[in-house]
PDB file of N, CA and C in Angstrom:
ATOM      1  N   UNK A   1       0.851  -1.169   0.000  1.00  0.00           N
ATOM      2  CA  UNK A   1       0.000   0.000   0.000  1.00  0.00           C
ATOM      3  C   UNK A   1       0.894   1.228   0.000  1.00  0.00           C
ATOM      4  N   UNK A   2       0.665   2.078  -0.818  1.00  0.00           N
ATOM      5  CA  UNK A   2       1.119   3.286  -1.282  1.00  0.00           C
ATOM      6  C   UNK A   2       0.626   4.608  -0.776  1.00  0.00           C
ATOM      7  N   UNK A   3       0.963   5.188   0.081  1.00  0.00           N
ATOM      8  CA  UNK A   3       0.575   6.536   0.527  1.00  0.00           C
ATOM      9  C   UNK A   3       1.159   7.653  -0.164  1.00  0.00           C
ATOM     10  N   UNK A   4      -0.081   8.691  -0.804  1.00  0.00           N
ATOM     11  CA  UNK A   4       1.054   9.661  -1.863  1.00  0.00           C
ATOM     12  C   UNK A   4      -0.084  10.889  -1.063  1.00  0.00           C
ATOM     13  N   UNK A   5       0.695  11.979  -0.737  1.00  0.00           N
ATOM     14  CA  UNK A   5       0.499  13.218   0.006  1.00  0.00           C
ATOM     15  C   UNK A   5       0.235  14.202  -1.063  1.00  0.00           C
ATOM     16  N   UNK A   6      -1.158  14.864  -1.714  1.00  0.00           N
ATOM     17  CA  UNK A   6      -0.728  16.524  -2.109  1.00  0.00           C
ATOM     18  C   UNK A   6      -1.033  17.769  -1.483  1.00  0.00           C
ATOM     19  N   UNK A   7       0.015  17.998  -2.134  1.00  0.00           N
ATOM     20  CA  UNK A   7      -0.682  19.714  -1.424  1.00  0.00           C
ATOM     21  C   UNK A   7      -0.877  20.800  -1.809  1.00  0.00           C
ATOM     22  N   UNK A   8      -1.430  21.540  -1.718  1.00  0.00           N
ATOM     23  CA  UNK A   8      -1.875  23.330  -2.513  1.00  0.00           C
ATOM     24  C   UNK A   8      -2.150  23.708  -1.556  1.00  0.00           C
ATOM     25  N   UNK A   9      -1.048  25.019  -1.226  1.00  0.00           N
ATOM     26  CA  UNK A   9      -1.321  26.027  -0.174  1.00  0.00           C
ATOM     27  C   UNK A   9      -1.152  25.359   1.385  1.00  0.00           C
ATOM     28  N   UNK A  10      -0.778  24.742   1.543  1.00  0.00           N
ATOM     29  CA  UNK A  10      -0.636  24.022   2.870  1.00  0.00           C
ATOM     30  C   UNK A  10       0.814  23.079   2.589  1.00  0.00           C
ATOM     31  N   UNK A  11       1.257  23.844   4.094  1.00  0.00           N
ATOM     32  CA  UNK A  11       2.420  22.848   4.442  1.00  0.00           C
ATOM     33  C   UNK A  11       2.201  21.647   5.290  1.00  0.00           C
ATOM     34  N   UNK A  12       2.687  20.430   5.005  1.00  0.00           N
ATOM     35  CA  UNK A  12       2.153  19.305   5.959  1.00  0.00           C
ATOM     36  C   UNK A  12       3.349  19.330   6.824  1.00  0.00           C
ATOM     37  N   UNK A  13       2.850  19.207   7.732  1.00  0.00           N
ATOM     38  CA  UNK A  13       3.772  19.207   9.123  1.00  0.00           C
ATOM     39  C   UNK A  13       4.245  17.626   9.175  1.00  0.00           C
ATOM     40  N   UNK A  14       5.768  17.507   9.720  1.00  0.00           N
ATOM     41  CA  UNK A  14       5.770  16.006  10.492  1.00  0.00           C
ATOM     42  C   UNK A  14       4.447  14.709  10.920  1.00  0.00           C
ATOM     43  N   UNK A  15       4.097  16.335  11.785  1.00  0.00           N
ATOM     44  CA  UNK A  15       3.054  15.384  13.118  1.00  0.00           C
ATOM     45  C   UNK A  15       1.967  15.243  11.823  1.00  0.00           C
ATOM     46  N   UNK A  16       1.149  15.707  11.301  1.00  0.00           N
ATOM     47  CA  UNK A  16       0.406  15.457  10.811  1.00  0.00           C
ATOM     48  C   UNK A  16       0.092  14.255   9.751  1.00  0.00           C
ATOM     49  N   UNK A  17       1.381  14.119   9.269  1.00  0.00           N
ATOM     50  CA  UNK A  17       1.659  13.317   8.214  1.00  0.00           C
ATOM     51  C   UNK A  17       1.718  11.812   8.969  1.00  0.00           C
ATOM     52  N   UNK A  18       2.211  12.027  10.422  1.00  0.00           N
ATOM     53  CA  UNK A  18       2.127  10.601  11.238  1.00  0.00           C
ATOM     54  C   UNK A  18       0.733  10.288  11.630  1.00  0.00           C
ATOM     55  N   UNK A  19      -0.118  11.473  11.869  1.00  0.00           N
ATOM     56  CA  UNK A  19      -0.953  11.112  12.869  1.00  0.00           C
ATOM     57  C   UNK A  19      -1.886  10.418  11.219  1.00  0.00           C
ATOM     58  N   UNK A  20      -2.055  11.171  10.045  1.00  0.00           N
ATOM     59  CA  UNK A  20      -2.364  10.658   8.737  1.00  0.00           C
ATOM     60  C   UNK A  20      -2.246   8.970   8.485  1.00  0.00           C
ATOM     61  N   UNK A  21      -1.181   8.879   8.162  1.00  0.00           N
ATOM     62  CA  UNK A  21      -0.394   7.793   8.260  1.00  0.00           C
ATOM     63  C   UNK A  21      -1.121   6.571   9.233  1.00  0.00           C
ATOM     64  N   UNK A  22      -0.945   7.144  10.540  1.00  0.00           N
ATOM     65  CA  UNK A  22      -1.705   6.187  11.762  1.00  0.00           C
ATOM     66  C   UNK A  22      -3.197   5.965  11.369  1.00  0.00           C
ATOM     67  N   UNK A  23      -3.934   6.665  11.073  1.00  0.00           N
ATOM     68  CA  UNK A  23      -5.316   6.836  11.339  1.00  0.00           C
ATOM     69  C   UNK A  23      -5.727   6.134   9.520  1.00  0.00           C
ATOM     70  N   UNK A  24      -5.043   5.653   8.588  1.00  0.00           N
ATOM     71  CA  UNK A  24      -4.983   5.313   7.616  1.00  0.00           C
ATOM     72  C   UNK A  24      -4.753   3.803   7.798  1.00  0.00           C
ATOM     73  N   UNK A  25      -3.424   3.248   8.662  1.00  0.00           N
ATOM     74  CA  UNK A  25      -3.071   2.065   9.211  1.00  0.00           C
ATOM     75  C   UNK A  25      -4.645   1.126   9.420  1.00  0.00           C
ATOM     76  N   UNK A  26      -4.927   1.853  10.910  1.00  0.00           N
ATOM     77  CA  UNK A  26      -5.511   1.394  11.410  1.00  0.00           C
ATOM     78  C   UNK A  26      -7.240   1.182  11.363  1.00  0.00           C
ATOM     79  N   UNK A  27      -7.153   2.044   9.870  1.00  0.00           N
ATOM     80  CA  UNK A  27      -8.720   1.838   8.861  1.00  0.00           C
ATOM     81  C   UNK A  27      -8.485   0.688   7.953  1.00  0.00           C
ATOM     82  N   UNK A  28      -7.625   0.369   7.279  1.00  0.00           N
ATOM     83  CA  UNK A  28      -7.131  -0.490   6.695  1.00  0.00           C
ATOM     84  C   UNK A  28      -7.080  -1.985   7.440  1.00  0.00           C
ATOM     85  N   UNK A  29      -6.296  -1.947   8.662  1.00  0.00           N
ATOM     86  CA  UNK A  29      -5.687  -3.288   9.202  1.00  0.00           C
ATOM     87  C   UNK A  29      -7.576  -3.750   9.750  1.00  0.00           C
ATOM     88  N   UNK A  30      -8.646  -2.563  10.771  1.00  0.00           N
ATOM     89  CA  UNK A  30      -9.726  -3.232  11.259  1.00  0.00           C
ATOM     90  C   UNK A  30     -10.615  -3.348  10.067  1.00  0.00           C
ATOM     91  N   UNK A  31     -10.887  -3.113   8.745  1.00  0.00           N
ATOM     92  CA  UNK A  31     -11.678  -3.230   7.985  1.00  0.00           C
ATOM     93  C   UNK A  31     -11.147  -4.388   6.793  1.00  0.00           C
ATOM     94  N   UNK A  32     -10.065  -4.355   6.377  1.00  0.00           N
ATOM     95  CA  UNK A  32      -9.309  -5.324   5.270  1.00  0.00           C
ATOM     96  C   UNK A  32      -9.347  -6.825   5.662  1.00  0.00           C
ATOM     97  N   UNK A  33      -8.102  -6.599   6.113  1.00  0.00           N
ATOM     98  CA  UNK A  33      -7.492  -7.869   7.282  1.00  0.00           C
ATOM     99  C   UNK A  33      -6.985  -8.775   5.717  1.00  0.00           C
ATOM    100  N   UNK A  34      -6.587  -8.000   5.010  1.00  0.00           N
ATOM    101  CA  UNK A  34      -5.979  -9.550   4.010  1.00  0.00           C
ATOM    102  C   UNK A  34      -7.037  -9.467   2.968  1.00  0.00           C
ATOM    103  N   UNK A  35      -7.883  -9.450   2.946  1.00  0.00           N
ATOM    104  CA  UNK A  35      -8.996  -9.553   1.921  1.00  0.00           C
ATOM    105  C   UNK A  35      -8.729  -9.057   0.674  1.00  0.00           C
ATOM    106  N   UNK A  36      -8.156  -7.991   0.402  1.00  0.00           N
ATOM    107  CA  UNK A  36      -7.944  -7.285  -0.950  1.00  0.00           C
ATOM    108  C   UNK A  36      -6.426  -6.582  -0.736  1.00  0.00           C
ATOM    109  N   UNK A  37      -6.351  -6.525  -1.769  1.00  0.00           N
ATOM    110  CA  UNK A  37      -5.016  -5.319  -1.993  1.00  0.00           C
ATOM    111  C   UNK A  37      -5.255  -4.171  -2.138  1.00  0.00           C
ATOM    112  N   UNK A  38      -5.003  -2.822  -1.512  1.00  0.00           N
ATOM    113  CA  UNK A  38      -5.308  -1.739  -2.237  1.00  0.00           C
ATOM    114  C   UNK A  38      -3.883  -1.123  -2.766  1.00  0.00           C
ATOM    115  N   UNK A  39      -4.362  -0.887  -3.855  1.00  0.00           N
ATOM    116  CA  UNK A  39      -3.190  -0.712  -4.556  1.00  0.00           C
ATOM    117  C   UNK A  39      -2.424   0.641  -4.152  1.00  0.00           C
ATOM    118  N   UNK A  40      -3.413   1.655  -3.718  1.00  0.00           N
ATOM    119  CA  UNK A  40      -2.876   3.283  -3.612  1.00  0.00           C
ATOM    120  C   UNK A  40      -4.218   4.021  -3.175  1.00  0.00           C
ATOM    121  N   UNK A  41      -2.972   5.035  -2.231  1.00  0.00           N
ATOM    122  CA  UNK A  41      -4.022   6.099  -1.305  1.00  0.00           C
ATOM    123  C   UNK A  41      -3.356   7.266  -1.921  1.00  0.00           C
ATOM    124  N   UNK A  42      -4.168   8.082  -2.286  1.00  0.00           N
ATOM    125  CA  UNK A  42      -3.809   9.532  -3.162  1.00  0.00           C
ATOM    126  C   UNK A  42      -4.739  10.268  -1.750  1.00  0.00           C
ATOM    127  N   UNK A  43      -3.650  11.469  -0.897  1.00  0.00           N
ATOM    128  CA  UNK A  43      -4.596  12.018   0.254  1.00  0.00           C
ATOM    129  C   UNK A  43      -4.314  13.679  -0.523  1.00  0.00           C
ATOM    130  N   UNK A  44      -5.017  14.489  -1.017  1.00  0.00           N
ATOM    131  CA  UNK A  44      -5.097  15.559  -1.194  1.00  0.00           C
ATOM    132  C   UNK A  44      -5.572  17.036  -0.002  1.00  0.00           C
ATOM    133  N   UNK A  45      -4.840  18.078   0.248  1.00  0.00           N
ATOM    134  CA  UNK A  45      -4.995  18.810   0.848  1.00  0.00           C
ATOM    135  C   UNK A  45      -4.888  20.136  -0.092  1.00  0.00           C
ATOM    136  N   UNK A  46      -5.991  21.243   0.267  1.00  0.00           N
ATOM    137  CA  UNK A  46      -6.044  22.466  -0.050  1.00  0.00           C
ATOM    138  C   UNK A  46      -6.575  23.453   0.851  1.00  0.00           C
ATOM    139  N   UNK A  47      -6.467  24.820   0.587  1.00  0.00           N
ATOM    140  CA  UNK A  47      -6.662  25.738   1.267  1.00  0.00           C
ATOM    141  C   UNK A  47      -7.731  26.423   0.392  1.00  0.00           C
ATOM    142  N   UNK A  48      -9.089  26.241   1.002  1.00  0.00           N
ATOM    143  CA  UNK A  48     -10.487  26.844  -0.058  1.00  0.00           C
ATOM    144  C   UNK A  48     -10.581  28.540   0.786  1.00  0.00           C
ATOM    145  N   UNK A  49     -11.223  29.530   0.228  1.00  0.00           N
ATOM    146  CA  UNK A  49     -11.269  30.600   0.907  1.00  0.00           C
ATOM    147  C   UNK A  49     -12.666  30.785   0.716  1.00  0.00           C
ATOM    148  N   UNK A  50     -13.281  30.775   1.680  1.00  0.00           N
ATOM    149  CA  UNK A  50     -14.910  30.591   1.964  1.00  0.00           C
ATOM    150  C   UNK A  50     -14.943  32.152   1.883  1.00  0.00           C
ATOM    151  N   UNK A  51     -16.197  32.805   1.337  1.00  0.00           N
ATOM    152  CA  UNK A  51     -16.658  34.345   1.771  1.00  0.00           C
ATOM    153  C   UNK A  51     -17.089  34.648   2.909  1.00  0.00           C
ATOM    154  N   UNK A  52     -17.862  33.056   3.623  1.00  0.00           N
ATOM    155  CA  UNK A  52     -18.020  33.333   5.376  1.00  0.00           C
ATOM    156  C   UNK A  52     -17.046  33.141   5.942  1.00  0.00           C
ATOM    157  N   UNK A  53     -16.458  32.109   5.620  1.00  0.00           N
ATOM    158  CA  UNK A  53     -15.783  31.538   6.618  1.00  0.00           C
ATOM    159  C   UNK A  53     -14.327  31.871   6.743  1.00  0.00           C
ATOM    160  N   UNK A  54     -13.300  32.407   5.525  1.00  0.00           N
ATOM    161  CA  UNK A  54     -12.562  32.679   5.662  1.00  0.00           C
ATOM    162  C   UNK A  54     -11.527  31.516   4.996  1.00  0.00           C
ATOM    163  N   UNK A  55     -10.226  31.207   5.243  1.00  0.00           N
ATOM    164  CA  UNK A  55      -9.381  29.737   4.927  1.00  0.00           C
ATOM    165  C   UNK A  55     -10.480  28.624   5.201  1.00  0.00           C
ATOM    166  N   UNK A  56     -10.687  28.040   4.776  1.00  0.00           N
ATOM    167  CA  UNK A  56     -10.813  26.478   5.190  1.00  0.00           C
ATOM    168  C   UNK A  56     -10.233  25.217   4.551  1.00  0.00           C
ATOM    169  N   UNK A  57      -9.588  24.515   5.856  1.00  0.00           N
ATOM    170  CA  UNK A  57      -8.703  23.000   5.238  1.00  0.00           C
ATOM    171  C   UNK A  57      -9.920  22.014   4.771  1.00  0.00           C
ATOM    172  N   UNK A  58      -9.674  21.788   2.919  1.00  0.00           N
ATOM    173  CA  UNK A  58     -10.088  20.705   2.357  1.00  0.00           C
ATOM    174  C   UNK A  58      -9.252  19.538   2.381  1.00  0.00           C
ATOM    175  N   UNK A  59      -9.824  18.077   2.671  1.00  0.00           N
ATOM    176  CA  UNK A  59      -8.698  17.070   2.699  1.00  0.00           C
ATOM    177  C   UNK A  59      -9.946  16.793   1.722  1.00  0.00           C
ATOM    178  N   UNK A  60      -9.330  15.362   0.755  1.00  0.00           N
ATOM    179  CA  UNK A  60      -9.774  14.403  -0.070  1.00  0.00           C
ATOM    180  C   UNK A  60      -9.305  13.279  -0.116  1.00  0.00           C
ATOM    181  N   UNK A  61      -9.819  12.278  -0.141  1.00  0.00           N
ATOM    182  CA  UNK A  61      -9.073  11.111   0.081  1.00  0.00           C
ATOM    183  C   UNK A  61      -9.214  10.179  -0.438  1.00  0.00           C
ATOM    184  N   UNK A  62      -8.629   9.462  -1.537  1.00  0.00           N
ATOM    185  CA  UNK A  62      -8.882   8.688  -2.894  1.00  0.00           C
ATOM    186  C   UNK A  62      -8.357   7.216  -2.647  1.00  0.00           C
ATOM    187  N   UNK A  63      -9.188   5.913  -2.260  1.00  0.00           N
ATOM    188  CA  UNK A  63      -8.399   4.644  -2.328  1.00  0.00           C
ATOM    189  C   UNK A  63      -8.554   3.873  -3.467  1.00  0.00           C
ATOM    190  N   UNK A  64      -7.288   3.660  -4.099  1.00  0.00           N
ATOM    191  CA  UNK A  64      -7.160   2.372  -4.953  1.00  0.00           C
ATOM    192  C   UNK A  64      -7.502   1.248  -5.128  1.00  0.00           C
ATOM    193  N   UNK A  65      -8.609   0.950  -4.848  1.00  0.00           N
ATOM    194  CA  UNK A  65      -8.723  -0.749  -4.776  1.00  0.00           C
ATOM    195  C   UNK A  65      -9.016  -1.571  -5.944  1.00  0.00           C
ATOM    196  N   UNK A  66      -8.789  -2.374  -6.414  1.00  0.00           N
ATOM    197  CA  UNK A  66      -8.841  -3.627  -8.062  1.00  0.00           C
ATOM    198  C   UNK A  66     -10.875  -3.022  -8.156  1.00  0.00           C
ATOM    199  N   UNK A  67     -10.646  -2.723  -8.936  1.00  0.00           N
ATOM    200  CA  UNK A  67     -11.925  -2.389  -9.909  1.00  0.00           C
ATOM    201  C   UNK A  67     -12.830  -1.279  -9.274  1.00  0.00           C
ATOM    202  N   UNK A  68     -12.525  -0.517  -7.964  1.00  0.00           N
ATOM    203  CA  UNK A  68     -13.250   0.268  -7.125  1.00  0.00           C
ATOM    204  C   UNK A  68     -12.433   1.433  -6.717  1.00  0.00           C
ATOM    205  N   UNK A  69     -13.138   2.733  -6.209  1.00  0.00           N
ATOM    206  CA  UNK A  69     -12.191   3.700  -5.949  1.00  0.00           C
ATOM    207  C   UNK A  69     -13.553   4.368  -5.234  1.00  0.00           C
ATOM    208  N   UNK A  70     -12.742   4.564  -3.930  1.00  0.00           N
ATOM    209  CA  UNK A  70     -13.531   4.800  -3.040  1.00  0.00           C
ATOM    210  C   UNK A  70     -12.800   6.364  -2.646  1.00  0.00           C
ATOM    211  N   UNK A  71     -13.716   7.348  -2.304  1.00  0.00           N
ATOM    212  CA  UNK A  71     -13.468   8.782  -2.243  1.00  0.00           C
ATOM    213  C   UNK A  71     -14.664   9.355  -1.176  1.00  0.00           C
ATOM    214  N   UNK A  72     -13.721  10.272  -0.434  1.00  0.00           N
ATOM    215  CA  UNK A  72     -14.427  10.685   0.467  1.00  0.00           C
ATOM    216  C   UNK A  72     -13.321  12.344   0.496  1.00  0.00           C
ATOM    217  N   UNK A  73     -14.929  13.192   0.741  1.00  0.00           N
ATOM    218  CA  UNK A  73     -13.845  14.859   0.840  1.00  0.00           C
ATOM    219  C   UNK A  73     -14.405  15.873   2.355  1.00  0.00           C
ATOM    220  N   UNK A  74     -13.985  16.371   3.129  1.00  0.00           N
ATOM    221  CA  UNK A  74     -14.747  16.924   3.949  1.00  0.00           C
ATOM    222  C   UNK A  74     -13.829  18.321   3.963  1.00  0.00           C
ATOM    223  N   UNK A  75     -14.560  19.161   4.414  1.00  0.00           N
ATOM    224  CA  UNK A  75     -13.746  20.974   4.686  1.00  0.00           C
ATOM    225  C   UNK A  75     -14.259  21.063   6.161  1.00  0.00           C
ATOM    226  N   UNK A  76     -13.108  21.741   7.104  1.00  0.00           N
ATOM    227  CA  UNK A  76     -13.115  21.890   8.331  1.00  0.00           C
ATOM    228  C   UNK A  76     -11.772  23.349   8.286  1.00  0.00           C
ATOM    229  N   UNK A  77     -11.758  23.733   9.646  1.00  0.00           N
ATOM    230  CA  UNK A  77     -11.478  25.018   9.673  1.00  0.00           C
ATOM    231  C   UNK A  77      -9.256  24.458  10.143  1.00  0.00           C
ATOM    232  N   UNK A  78      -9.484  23.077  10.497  1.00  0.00           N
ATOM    233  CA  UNK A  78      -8.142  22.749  10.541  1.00  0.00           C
ATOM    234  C   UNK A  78      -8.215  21.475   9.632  1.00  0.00           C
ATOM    235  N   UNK A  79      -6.895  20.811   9.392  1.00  0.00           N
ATOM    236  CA  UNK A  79      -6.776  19.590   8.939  1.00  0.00           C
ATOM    237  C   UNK A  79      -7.182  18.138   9.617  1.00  0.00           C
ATOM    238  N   UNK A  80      -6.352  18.186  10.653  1.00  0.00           N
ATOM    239  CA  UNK A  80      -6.601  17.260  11.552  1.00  0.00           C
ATOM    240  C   UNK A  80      -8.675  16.724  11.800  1.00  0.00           C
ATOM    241  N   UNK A  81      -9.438  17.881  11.963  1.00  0.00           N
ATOM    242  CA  UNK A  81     -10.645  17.685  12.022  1.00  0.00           C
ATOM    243  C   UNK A  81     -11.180  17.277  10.626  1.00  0.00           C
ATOM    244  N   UNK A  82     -10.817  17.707   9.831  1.00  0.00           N
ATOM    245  CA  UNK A  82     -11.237  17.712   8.238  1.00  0.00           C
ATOM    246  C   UNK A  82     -11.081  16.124   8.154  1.00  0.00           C
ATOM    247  N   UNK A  83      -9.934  15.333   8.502  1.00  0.00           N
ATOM    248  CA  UNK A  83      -9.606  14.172   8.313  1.00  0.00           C
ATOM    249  C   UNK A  83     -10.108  13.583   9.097  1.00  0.00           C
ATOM    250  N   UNK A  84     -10.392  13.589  10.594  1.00  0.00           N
ATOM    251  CA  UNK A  84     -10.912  12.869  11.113  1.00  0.00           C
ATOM    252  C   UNK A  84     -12.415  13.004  10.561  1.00  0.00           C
ATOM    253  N   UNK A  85     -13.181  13.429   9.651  1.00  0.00           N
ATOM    254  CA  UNK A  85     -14.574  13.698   9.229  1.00  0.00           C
ATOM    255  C   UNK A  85     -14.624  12.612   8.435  1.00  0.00           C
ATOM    256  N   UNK A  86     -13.754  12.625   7.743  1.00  0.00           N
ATOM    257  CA  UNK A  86     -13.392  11.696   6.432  1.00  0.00           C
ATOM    258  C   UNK A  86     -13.836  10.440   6.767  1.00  0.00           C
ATOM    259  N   UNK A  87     -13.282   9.601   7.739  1.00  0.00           N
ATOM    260  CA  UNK A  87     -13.249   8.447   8.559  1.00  0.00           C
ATOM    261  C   UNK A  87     -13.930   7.649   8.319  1.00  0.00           C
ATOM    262  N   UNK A  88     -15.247   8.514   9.194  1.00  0.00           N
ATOM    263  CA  UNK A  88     -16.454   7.451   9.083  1.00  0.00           C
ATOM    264  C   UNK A  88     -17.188   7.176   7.418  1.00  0.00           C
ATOM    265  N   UNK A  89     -17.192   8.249   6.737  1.00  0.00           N
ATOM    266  CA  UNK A  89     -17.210   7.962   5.401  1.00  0.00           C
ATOM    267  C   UNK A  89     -16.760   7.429   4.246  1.00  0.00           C
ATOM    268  N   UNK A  90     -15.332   7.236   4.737  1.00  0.00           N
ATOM    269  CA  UNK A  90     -14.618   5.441   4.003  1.00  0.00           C
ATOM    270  C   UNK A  90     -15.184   4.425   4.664  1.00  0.00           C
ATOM    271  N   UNK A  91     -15.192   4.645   6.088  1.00  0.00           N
ATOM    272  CA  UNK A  91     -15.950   3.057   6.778  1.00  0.00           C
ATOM    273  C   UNK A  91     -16.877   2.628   6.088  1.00  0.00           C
ATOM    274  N   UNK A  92     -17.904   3.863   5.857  1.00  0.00           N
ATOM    275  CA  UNK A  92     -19.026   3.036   5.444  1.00  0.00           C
ATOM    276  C   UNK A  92     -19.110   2.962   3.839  1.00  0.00           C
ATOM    277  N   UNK A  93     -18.020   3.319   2.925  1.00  0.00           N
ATOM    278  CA  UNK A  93     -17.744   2.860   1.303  1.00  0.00           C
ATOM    279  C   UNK A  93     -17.045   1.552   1.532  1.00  0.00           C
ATOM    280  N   UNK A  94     -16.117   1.289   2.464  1.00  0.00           N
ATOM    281  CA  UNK A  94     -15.457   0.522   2.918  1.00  0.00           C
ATOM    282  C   UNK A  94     -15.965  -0.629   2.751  1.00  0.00           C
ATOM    283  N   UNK A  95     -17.433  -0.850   3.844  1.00  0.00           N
ATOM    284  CA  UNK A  95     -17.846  -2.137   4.656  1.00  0.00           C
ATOM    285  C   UNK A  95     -18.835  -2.268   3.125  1.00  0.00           C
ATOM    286  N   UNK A  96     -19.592  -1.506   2.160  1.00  0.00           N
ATOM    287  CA  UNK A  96     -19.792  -1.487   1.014  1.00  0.00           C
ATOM    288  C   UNK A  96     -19.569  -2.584   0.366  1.00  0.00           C
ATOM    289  N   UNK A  97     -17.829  -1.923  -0.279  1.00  0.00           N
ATOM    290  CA  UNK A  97     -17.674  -2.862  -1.199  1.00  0.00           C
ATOM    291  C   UNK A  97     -16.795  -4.248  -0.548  1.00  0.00           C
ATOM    292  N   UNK A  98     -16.507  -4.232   0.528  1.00  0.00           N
ATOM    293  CA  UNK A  98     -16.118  -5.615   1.405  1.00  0.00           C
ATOM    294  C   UNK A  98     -17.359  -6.145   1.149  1.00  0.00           C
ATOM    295  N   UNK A  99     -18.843  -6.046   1.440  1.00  0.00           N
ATOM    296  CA  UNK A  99     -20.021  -6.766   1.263  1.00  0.00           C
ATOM    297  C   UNK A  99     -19.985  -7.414   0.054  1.00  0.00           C
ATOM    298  N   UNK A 100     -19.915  -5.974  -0.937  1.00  0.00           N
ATOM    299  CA  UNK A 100     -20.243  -6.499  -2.602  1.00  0.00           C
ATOM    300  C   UNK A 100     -19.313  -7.637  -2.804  1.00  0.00           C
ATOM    301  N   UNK A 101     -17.564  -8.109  -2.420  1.00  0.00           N
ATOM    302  CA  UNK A 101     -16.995  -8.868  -2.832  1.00  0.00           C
ATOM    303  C   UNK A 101     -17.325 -10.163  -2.334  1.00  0.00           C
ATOM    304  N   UNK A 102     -17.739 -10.021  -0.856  1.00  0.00           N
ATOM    305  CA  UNK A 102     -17.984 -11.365  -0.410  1.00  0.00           C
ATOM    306  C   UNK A 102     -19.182 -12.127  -0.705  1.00  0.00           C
ATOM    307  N   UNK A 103     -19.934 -11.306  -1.469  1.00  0.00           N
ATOM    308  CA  UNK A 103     -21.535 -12.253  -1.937  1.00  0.00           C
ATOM    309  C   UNK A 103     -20.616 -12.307  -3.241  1.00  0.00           C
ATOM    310  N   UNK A 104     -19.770 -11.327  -3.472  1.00  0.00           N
ATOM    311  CA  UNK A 104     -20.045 -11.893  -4.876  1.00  0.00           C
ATOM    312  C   UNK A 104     -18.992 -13.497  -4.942  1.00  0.00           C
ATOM    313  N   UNK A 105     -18.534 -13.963  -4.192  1.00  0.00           N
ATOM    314  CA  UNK A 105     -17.548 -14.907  -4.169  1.00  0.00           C
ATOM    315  C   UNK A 105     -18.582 -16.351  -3.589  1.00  0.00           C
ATOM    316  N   UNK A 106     -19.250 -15.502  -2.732  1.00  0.00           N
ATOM    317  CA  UNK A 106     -20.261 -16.518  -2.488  1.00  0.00           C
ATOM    318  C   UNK A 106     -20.706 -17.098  -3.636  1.00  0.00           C
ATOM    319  N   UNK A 107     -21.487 -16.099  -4.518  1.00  0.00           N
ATOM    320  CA  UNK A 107     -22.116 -16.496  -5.645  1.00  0.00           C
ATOM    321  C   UNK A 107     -21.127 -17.854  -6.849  1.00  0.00           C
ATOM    322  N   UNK A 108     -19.567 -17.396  -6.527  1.00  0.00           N
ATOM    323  CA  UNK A 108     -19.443 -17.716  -7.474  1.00  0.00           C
ATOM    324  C   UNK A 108     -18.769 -19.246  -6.644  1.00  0.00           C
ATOM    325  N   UNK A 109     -18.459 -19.285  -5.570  1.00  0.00           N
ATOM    326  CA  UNK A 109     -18.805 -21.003  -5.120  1.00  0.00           C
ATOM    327  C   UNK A 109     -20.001 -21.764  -5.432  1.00  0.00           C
ATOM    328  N   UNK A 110     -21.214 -20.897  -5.163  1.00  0.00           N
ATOM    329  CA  UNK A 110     -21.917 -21.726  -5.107  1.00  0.00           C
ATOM    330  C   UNK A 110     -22.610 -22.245  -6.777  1.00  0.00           C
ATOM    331  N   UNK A 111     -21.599 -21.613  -7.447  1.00  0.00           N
ATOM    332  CA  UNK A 111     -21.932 -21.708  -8.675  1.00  0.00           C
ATOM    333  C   UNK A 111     -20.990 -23.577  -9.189  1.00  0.00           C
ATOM    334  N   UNK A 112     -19.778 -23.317  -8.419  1.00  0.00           N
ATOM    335  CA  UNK A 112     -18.735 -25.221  -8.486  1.00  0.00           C
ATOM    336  C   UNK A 112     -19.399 -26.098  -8.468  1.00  0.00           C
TER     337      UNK A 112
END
């Protein structure tokens, strides 16, 4: 698995890039477990300038998986929150297409 960082207008800090990193791990290791490969995580960051709001951190977050590409984007006033928004909205593209593969494998045993 491939982690690729962009950025526009934002510097990624150390810490951020770990705490990224971590919180990426450990979506992967409780939802995967071996089941698929994902080939590549493309995590995009920008700096949007709201007319209310002023800066706001956009993250985007693009996974690679064999025939699926799962994307999730949230805007928050820091990064760290922006990403943790993200979260629950891969979980649930996540547990998705984990479903779709395992009927579909079902299907195709019970097809032998």
């Amino acid at each position: 698995m491939q982690i690729k960082f962009l950025t526009k207008d934002v510097d990624l800090t150390v810490s951020l890039k770990n705490y990224i990193e971590k919180k990426i791990q450990n979506l992967m290791e409780t939802h995967f477990r071996n089941i698929l490969e994902i080939l590549e995580i493309h995590i995009d960051f920008n700096v949007d300038h709201h007319h209310r709001h002023g800066k706001v951190q956009r993250v985007e977050v693009m996974i690679y998986a064999p025939h699926q590409i799962l994307r999730a984007e949230e805007s928050a006033n820091d990064a760290y929150s922006a990403f943790d928004g993200i979260i629950p909205k891969l979980e649930t593209q996540i547990e998705k297409y984990k479903h779709k593969l395992l009927s579909k494998k079902k299907k195709e045993q019970k097809l032998i």
